[in-house]
Structures are given as C-alpha cells and as structure tokens.
PDB file of N, CA and C in Angstrom:
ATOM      1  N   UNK A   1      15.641  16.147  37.699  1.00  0.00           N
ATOM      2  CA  UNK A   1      15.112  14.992  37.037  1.00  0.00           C
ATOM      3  C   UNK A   1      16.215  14.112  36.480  1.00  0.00           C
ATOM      4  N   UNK A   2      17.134  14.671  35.965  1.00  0.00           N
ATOM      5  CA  UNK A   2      18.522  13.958  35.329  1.00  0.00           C
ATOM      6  C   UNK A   2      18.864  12.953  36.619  1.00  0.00           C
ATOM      7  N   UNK A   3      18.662  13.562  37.775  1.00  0.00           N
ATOM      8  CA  UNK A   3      19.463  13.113  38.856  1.00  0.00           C
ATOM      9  C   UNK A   3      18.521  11.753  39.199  1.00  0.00           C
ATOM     10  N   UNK A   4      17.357  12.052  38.910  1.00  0.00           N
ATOM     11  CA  UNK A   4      16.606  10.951  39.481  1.00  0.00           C
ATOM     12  C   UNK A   4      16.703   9.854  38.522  1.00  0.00           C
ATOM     13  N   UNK A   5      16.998  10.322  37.095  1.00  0.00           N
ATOM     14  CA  UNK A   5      16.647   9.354  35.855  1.00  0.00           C
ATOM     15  C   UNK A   5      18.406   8.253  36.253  1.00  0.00           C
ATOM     16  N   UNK A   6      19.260   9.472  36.392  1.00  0.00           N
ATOM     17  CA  UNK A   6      20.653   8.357  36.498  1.00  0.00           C
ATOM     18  C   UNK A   6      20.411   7.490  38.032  1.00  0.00           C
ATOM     19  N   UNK A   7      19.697   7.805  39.513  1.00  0.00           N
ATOM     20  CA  UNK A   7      19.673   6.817  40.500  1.00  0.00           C
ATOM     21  C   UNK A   7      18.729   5.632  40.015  1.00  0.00           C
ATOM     22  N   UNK A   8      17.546   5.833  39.301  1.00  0.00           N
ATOM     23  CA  UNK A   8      16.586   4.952  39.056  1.00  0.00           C
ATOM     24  C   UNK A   8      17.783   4.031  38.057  1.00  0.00           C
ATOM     25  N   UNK A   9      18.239   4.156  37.266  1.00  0.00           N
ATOM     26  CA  UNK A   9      19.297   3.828  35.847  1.00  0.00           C
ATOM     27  C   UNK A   9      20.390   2.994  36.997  1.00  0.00           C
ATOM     28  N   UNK A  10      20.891   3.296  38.050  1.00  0.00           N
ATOM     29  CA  UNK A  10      21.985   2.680  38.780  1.00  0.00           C
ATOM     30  C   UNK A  10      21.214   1.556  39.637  1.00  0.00           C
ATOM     31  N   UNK A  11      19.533   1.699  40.062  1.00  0.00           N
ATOM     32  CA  UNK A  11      19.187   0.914  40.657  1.00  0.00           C
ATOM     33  C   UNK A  11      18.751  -0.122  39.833  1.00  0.00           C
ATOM     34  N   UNK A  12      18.641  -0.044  38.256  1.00  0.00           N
ATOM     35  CA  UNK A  12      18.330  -1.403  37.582  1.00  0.00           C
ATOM     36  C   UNK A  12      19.806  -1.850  37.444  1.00  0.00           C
ATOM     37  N   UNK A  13      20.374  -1.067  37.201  1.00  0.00           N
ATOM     38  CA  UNK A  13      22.034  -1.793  37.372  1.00  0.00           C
ATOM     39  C   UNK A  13      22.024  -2.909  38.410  1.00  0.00           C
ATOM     40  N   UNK A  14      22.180  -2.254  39.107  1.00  0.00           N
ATOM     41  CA  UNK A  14      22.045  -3.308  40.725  1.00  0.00           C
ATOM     42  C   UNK A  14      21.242  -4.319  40.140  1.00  0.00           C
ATOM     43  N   UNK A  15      19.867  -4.072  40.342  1.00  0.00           N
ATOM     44  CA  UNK A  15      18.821  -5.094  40.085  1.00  0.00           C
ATOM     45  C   UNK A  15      19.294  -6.201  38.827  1.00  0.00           C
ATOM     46  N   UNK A  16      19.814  -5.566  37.671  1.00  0.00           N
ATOM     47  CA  UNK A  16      20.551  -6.390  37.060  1.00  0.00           C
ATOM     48  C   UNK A  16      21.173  -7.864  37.390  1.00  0.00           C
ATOM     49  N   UNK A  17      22.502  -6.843  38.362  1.00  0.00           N
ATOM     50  CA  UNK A  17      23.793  -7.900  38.526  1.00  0.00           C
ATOM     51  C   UNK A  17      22.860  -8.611  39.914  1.00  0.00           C
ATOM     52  N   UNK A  18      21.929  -8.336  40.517  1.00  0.00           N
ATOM     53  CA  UNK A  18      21.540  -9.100  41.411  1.00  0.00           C
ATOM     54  C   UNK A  18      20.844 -10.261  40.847  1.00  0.00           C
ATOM     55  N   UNK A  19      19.729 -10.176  39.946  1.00  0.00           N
ATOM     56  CA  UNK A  19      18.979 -11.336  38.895  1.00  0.00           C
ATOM     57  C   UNK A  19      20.588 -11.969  38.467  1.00  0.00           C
ATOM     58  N   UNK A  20      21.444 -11.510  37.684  1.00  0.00           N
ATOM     59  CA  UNK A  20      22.560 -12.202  37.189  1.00  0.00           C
ATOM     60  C   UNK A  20      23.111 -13.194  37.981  1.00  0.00           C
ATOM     61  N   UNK A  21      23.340 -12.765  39.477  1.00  0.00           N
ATOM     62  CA  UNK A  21      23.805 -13.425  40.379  1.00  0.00           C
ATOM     63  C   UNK A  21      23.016 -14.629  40.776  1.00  0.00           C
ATOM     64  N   UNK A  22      21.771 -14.263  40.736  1.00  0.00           N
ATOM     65  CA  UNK A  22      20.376 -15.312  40.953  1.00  0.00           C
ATOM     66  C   UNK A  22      20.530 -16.492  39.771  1.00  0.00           C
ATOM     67  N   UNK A  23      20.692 -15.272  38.669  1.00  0.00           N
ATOM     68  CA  UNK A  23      20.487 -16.742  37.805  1.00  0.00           C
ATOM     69  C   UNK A  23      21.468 -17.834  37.611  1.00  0.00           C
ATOM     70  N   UNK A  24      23.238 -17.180  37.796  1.00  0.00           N
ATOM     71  CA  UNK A  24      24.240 -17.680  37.899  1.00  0.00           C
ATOM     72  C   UNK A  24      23.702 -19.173  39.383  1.00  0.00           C
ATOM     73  N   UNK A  25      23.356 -18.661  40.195  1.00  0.00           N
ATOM     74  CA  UNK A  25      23.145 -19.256  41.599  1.00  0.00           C
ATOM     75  C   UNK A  25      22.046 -20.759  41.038  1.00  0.00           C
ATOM     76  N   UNK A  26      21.433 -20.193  40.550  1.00  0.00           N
ATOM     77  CA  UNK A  26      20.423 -21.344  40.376  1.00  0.00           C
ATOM     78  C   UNK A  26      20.990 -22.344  39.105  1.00  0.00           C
ATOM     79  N   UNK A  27      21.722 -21.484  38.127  1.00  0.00           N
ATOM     80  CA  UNK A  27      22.116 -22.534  37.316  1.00  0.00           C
ATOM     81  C   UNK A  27      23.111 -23.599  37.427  1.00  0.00           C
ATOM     82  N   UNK A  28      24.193 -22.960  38.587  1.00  0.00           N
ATOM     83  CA  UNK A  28      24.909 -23.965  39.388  1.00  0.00           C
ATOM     84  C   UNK A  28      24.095 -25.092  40.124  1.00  0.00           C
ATOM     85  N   UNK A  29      23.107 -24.586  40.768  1.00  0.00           N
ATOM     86  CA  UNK A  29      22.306 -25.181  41.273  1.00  0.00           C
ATOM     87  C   UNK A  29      21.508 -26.565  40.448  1.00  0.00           C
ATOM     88  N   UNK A  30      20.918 -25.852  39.549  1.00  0.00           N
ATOM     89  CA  UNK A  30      20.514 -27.001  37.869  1.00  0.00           C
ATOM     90  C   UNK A  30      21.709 -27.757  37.728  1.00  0.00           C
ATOM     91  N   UNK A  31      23.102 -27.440  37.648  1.00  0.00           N
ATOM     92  CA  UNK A  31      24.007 -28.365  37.179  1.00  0.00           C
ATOM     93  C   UNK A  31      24.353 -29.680  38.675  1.00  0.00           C
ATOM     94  N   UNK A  32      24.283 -28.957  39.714  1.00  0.00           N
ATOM     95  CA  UNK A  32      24.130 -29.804  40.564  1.00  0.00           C
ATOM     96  C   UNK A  32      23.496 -30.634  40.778  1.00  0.00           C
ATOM     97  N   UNK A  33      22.124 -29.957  40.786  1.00  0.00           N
ATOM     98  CA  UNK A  33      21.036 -31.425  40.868  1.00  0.00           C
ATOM     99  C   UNK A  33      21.163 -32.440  39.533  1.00  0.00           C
ATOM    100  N   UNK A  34      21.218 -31.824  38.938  1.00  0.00           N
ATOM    101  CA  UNK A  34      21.387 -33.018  37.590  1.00  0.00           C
ATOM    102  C   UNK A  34      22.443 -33.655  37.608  1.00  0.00           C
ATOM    103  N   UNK A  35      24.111 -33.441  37.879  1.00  0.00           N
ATOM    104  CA  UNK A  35      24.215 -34.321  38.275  1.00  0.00           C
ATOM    105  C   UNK A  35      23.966 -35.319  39.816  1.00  0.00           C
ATOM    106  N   UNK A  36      23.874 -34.678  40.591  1.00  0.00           N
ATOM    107  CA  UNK A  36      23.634 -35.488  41.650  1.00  0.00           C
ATOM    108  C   UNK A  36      22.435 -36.367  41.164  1.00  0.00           C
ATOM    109  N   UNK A  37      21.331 -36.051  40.872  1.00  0.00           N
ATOM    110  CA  UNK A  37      20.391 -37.529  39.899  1.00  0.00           C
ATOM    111  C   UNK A  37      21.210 -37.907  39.182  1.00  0.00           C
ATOM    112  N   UNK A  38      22.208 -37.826  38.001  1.00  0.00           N
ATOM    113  CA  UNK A  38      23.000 -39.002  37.438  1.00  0.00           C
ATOM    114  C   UNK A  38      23.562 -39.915  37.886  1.00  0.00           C
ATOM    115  N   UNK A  39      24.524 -39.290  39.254  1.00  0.00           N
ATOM    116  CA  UNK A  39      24.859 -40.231  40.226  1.00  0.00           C
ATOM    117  C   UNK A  39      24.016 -40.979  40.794  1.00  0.00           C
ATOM    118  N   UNK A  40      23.246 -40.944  41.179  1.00  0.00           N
ATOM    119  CA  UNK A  40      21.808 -41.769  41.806  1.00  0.00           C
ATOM    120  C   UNK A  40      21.342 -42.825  40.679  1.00  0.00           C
ATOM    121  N   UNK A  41      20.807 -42.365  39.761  1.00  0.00           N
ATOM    122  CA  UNK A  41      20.682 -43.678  38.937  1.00  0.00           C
ATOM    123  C   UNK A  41      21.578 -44.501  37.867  1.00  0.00           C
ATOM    124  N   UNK A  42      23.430 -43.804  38.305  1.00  0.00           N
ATOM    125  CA  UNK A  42      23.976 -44.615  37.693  1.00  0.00           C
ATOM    126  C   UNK A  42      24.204 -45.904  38.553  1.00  0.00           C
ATOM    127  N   UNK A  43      24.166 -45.264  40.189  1.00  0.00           N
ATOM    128  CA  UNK A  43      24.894 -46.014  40.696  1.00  0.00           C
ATOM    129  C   UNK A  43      23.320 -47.717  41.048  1.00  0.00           C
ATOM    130  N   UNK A  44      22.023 -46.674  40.912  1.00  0.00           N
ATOM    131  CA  UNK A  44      21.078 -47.796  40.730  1.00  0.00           C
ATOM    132  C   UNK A  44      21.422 -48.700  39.571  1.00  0.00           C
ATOM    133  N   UNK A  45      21.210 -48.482  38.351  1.00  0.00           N
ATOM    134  CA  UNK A  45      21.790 -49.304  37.211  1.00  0.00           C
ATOM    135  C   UNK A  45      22.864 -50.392  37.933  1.00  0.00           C
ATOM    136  N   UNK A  46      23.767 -49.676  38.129  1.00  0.00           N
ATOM    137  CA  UNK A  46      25.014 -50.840  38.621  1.00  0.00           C
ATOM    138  C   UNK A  46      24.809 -51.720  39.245  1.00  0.00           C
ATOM    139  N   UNK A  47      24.229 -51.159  40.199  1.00  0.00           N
ATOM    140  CA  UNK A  47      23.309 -52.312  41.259  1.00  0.00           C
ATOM    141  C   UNK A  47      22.425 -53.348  40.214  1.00  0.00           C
ATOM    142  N   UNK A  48      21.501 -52.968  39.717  1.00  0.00           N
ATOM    143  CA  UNK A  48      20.660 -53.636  38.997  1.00  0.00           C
ATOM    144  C   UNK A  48      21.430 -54.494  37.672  1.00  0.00           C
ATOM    145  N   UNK A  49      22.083 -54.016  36.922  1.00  0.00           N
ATOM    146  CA  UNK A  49      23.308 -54.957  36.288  1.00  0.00           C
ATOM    147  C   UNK A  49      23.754 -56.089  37.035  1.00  0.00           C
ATOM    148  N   UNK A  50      24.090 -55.576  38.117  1.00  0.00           N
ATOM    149  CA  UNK A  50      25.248 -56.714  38.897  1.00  0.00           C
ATOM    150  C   UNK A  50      24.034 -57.444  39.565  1.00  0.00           C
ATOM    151  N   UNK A  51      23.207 -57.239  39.788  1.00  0.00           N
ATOM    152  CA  UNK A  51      22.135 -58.497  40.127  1.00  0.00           C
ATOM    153  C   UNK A  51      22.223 -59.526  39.202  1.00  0.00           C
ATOM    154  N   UNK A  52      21.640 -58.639  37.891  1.00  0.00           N
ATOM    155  CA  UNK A  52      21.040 -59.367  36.717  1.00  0.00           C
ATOM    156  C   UNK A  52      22.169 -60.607  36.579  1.00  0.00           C
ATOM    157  N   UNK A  53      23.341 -59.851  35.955  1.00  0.00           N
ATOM    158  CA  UNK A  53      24.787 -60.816  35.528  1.00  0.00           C
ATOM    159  C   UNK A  53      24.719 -61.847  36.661  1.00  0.00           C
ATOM    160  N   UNK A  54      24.707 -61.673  37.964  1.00  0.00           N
ATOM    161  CA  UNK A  54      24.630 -62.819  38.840  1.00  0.00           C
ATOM    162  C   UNK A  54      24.081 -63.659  39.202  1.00  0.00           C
ATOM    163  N   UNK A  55      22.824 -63.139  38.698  1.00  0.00           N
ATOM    164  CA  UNK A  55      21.445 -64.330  38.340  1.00  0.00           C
ATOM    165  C   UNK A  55      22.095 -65.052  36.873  1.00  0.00           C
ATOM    166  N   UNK A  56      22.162 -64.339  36.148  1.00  0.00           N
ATOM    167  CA  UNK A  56      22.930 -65.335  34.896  1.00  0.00           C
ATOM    168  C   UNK A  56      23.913 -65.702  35.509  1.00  0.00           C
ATOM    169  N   UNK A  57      24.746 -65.768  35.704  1.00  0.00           N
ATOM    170  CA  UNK A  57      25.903 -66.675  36.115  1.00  0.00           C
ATOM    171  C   UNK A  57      25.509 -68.206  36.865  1.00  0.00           C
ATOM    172  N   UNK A  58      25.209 -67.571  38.238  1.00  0.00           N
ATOM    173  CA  UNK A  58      24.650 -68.717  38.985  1.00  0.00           C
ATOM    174  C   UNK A  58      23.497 -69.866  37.976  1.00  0.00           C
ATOM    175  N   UNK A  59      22.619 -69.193  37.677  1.00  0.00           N
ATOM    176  CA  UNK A  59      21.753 -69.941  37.146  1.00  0.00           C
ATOM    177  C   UNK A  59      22.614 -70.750  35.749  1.00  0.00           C
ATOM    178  N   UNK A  60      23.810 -70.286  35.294  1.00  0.00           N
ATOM    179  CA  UNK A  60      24.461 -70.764  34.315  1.00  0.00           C
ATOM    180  C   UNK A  60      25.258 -71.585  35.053  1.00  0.00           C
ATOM    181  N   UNK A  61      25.925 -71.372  36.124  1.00  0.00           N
ATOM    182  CA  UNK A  61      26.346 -72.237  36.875  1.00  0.00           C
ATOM    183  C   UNK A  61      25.913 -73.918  37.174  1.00  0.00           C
ATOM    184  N   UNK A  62      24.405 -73.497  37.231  1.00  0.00           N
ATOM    185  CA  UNK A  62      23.421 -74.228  37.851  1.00  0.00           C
ATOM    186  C   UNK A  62      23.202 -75.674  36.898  1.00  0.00           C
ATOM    187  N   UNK A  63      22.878 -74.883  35.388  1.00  0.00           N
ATOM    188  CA  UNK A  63      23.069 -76.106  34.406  1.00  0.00           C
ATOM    189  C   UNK A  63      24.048 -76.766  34.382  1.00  0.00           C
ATOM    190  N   UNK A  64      25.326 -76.184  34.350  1.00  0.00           N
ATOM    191  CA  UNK A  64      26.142 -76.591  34.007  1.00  0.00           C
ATOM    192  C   UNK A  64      26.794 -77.727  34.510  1.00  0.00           C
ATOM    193  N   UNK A  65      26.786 -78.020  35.954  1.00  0.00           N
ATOM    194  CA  UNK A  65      26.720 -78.829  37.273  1.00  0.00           C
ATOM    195  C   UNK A  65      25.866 -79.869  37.005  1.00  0.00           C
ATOM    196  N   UNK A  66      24.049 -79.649  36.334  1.00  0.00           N
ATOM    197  CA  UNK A  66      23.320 -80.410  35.997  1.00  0.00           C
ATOM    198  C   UNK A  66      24.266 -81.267  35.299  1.00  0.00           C
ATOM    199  N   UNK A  67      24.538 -80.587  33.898  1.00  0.00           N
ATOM    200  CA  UNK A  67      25.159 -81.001  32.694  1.00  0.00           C
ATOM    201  C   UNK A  67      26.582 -82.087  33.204  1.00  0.00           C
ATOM    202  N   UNK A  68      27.234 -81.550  33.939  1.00  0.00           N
ATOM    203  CA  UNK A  68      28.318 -82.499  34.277  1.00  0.00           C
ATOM    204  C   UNK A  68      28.014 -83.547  35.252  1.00  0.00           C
ATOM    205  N   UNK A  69      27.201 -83.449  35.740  1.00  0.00           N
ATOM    206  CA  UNK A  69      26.708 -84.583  36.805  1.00  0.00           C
ATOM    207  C   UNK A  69      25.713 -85.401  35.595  1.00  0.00           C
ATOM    208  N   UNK A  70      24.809 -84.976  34.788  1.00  0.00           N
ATOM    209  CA  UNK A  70      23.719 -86.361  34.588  1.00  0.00           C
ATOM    210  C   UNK A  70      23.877 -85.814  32.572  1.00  0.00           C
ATOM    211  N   UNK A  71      24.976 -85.516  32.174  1.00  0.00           N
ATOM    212  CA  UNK A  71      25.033 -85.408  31.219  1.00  0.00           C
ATOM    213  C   UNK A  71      25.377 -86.615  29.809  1.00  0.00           C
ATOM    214  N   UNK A  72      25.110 -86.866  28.943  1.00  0.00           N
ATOM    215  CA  UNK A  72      24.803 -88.383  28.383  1.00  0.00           C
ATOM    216  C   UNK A  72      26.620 -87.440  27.552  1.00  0.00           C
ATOM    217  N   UNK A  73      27.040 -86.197  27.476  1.00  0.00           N
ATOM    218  CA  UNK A  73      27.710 -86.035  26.544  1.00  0.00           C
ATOM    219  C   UNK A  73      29.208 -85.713  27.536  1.00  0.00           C
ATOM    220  N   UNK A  74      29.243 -86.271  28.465  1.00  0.00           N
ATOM    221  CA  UNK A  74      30.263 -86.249  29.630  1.00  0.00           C
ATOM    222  C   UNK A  74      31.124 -86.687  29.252  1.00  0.00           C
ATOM    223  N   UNK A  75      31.369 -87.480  28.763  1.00  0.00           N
ATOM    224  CA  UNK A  75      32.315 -88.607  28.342  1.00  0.00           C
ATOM    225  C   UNK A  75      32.988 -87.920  26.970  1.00  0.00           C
ATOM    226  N   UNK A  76      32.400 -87.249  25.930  1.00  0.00           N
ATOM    227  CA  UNK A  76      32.640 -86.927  25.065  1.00  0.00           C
ATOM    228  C   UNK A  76      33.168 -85.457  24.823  1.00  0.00           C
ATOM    229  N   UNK A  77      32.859 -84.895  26.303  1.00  0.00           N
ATOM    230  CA  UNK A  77      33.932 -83.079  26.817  1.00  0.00           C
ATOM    231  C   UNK A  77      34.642 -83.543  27.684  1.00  0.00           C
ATOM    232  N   UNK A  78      34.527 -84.411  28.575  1.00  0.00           N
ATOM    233  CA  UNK A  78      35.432 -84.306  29.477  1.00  0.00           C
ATOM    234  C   UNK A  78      36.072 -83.103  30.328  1.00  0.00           C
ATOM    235  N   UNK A  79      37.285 -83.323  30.370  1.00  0.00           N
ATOM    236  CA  UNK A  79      37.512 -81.774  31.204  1.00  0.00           C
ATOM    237  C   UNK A  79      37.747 -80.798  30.085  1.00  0.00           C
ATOM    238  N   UNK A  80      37.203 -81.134  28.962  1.00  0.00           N
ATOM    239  CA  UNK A  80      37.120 -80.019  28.002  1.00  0.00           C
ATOM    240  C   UNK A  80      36.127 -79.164  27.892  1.00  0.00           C
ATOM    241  N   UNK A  81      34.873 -79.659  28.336  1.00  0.00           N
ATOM    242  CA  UNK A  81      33.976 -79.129  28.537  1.00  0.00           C
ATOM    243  C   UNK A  81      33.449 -77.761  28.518  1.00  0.00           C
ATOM    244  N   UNK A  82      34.342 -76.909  29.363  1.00  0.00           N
ATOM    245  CA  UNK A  82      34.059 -75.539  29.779  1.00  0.00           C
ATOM    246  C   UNK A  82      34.750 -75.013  28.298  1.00  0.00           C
ATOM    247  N   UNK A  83      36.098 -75.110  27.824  1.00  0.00           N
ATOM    248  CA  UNK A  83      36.515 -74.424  27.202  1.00  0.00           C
ATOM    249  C   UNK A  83      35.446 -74.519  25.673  1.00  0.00           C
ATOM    250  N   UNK A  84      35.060 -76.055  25.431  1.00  0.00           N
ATOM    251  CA  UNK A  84      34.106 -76.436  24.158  1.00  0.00           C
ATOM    252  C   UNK A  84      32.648 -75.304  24.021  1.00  0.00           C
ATOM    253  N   UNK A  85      32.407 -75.241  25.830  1.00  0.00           N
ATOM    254  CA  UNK A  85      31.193 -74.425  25.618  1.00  0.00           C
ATOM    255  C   UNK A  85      31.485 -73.058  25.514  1.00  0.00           C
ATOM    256  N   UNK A  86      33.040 -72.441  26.240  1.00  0.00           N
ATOM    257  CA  UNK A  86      33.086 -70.954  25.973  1.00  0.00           C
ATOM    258  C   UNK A  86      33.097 -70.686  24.624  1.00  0.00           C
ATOM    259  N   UNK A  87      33.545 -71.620  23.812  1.00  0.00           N
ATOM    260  CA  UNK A  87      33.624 -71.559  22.469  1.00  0.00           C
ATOM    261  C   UNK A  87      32.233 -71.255  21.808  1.00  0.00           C
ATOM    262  N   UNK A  88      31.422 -72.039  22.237  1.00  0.00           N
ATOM    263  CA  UNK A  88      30.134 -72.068  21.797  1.00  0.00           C
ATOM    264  C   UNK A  88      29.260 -71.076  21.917  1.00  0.00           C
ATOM    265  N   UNK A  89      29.367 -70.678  23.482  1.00  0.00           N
ATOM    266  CA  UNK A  89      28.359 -69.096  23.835  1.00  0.00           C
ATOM    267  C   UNK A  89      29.471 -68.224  23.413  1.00  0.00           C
ATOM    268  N   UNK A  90      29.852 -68.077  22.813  1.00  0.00           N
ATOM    269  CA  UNK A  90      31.023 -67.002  22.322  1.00  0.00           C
ATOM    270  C   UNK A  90      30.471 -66.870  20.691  1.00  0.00           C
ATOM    271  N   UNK A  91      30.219 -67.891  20.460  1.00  0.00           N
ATOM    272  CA  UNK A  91      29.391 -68.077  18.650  1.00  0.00           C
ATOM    273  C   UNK A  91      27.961 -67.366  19.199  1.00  0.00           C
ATOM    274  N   UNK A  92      27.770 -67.836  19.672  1.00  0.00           N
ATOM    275  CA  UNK A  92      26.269 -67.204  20.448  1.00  0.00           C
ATOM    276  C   UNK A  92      26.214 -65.667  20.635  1.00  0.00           C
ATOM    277  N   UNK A  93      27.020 -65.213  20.978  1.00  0.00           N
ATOM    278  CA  UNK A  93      27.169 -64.004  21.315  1.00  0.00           C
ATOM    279  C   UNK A  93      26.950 -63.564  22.494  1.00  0.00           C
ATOM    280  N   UNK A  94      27.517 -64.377  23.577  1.00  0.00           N
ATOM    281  CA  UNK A  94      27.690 -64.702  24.850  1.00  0.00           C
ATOM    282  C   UNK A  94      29.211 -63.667  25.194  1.00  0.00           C
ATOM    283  N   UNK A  95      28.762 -62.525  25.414  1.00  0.00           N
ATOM    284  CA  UNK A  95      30.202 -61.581  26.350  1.00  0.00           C
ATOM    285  C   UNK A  95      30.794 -62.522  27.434  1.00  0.00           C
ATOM    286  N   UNK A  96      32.289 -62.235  27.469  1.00  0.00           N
ATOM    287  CA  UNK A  96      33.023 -62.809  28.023  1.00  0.00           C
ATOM    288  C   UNK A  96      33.216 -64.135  28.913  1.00  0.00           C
ATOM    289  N   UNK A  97      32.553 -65.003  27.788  1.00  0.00           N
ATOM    290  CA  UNK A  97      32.308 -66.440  28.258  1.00  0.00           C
ATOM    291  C   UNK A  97      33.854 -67.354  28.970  1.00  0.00           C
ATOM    292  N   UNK A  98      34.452 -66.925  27.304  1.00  0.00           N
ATOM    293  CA  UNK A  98      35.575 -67.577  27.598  1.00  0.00           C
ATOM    294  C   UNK A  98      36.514 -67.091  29.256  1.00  0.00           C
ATOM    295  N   UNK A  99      36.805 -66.317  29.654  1.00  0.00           N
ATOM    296  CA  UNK A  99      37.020 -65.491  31.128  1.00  0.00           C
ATOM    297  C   UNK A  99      36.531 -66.519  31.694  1.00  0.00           C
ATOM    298  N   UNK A 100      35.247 -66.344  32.088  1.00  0.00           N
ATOM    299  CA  UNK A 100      34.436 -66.930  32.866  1.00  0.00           C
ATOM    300  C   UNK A 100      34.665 -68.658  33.368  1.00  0.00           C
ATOM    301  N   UNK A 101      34.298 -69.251  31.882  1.00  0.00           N
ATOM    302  CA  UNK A 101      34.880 -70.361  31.576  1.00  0.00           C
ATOM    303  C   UNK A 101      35.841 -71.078  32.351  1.00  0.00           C
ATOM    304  N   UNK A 102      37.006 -69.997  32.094  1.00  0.00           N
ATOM    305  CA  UNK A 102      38.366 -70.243  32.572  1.00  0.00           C
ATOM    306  C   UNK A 102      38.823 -70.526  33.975  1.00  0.00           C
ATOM    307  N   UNK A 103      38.167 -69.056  34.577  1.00  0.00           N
ATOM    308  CA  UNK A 103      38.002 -69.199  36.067  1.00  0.00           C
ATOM    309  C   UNK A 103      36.791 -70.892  36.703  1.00  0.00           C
ATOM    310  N   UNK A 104      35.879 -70.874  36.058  1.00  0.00           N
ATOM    311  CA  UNK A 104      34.659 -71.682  36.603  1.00  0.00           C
ATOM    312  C   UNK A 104      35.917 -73.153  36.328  1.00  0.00           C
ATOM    313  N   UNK A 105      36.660 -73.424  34.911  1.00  0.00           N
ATOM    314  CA  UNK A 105      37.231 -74.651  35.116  1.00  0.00           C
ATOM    315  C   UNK A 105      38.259 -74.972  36.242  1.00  0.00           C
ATOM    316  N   UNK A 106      38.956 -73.799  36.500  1.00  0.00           N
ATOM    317  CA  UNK A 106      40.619 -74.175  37.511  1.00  0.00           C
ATOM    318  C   UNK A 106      39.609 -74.466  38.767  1.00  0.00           C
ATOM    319  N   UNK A 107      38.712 -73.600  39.072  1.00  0.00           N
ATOM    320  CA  UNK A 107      37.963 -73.660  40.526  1.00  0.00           C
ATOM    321  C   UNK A 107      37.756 -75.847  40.371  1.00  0.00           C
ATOM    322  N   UNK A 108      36.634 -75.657  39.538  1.00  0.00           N
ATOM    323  CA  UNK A 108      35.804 -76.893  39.384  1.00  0.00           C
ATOM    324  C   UNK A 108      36.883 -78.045  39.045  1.00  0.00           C
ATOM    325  N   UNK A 109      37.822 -78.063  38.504  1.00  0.00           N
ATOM    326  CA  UNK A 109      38.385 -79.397  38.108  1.00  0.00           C
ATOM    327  C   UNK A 109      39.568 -79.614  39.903  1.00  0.00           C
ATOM    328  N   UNK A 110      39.773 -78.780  40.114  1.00  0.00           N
ATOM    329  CA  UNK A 110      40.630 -78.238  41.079  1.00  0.00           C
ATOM    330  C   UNK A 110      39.803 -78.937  42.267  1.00  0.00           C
ATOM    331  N   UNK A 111      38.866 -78.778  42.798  1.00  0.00           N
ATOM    332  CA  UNK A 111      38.211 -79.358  43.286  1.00  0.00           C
ATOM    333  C   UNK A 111      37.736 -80.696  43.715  1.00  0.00           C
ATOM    334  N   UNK A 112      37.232 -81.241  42.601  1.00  0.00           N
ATOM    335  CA  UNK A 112      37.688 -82.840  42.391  1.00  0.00           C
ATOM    336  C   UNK A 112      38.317 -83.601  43.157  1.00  0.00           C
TER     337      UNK A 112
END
C-alpha cells in the first residue's frame, strides 16, 4: 500500500507540473493576445487621429484662403497674417499652431 500511496503521490506530481506548464502556456498566451489587441487598436487610434488632425488642418486651411482672398482685414495682416493668427489659436489653446503657421506661411507667400 505504501508503494501504491508514493506512485499515486508521484502521479499528482506529474499532474502538477503538467497543469503548471498549462497554466504557464496559457498565461503567455493571455499576455500575447493582449498585447497583440493593444497593437491593433493603437495602431487604429493613429489612423483615426491622423484623419481627424487632417480634416482640421485642411478645413483650417480652407478658411484661411477664404480669409486671405475676400478678407475686409487683409490689408491690416498682411503677410503677417499667419504668424498674428498662430498667436491667437495659441491663446485659444490651439496645439502647435505656431509650427504649422510657419510651414503654411514659407509654402503660401512663396508661392505668390
């Protein structure tokens, strides 16, 4: 009986490190999939950011062109214009207007 009590005793051993191994297996597994979904909807976000910002831009673009073509206050920015307004959406709390600004004036006056 001793003999049987220590094989039964060695076969939960086993059975043990085998569940251990299982659970080790699957929890790699959990860390995988989770991140592999992080990656997936970070890289959606990004996508969806960089739409958004580019719809603002353009469409900021869009006025702005209005504004310098049929603007009554043209005369009074001149080619100051861009820098007067980075100033302004910057009071606003407009992220990195001034950048923007900068690039949109050398392009646009450059142009001309």
């Amino acid at each position: 009986m001793k003999g049987q009590a220590s094989r039964s005793g060695a076969g939960d051993d086993a059975g043990e490190r085998s569940r251990g191994r299982e659970v080790r297996n699957d929890f790699r597994a959990l860390v995988q999939t989770i991140a592999r979904i992080h990656g997936e909807l970070a890289e959606q976000t990004t996508r969806a950011v960089n739409t958004g910002l580019r719809l603002r831009n353009w469409t900021a673009g869009m006025h702005i062109a209005k504004c310098e073509l049929n603007g009554a206050d043209k005369g009074r920015y001149g080619e100051k214009l861009f820098q007067v307004l980075a100033e302004k959406l910057s009071a606003e709390s407009v992220s990195n207007c001034s950048r923007r600004m900068e690039r949109i004036s050398s392009v646009s006056w450059r142009s001309k």
